[in-house]
Protein backbone atom coordinates (compact mmCIF):
# COMPACT_ATOMS: atom_id res chain seq x y z
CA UNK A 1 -71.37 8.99 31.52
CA UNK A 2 -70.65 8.83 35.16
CA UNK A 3 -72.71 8.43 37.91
CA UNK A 4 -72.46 9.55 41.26
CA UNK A 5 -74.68 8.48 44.32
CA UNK A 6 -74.14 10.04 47.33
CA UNK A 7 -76.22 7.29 49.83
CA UNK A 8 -76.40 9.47 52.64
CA UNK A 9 -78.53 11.87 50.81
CA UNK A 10 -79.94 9.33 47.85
CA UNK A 11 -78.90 12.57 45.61
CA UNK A 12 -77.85 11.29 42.56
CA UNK A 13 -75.38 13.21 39.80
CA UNK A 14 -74.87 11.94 36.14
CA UNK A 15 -72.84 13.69 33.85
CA UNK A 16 -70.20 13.61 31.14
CA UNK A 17 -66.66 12.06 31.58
CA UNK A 18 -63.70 14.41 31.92
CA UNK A 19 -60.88 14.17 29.44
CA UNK A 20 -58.65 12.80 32.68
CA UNK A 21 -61.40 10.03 33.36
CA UNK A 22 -62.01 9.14 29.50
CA UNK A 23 -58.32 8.29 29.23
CA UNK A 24 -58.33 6.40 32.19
CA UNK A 25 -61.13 4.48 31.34
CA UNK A 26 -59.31 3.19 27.82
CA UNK A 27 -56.03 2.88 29.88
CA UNK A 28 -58.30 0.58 32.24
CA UNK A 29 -60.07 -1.10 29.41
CA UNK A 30 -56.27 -1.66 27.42
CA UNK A 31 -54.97 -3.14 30.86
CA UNK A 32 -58.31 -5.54 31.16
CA UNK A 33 -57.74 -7.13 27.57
CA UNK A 34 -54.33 -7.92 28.50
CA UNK A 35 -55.03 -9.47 31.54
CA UNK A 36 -57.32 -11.28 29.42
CA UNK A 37 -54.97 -12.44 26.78
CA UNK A 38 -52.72 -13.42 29.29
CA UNK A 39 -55.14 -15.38 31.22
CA UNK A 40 -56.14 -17.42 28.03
CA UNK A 41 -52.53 -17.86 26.91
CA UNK A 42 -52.03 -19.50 30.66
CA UNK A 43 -54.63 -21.63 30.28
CA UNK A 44 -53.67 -23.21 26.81
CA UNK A 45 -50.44 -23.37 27.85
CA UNK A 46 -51.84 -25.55 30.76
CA UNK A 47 -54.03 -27.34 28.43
CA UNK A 48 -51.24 -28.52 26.15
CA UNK A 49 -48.87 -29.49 29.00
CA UNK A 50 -52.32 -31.85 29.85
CA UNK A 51 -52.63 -33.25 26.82
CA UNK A 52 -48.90 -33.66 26.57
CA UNK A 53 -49.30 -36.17 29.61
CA UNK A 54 -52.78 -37.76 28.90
CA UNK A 55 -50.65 -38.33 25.18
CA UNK A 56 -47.95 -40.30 26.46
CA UNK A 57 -49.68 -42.40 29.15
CA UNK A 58 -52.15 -42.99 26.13
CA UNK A 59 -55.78 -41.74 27.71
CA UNK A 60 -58.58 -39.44 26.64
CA UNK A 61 -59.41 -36.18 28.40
CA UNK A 62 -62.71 -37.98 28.87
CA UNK A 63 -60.80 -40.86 30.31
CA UNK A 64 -58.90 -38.65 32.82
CA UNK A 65 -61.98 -36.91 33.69
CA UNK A 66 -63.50 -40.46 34.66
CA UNK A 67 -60.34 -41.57 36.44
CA UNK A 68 -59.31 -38.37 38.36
CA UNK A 69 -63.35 -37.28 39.08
């Protein structure tokens, strides 16, 4: 469903999705998971290069947490 508010007039129109809108919407909502993966493939990525150093100067996360604030 889509809605429509026009706020000069507070008329409001709900009604079905058009084929054109429906395949944007999955195209949007294929493009959001993505960014998503990507996002959490960044982050362990980060997270491992982290570890890599708290590894080989021998502290905890916890430790770095309470060293670094």
């Amino acid at each position: 469903m889509k809605t429509i508010i026009n706020c000069e007039t507070g008329e409001v129109i709900v009604r079905e999705l058009n084929k054109a809108e429906k395949d944007q919407q999955k195209i949007d909502e294929d493009n959001i998971k993505a960014n998503e993966a990507l996002i959490t493939t960044e982050q362990e990525a980060k997270d491992a290069a982290r570890q890599a150093i708290l590894d080989r100067i021998g502290l905890t996360a916890d430790e770095a947490k309470l060293l670094l604030g």
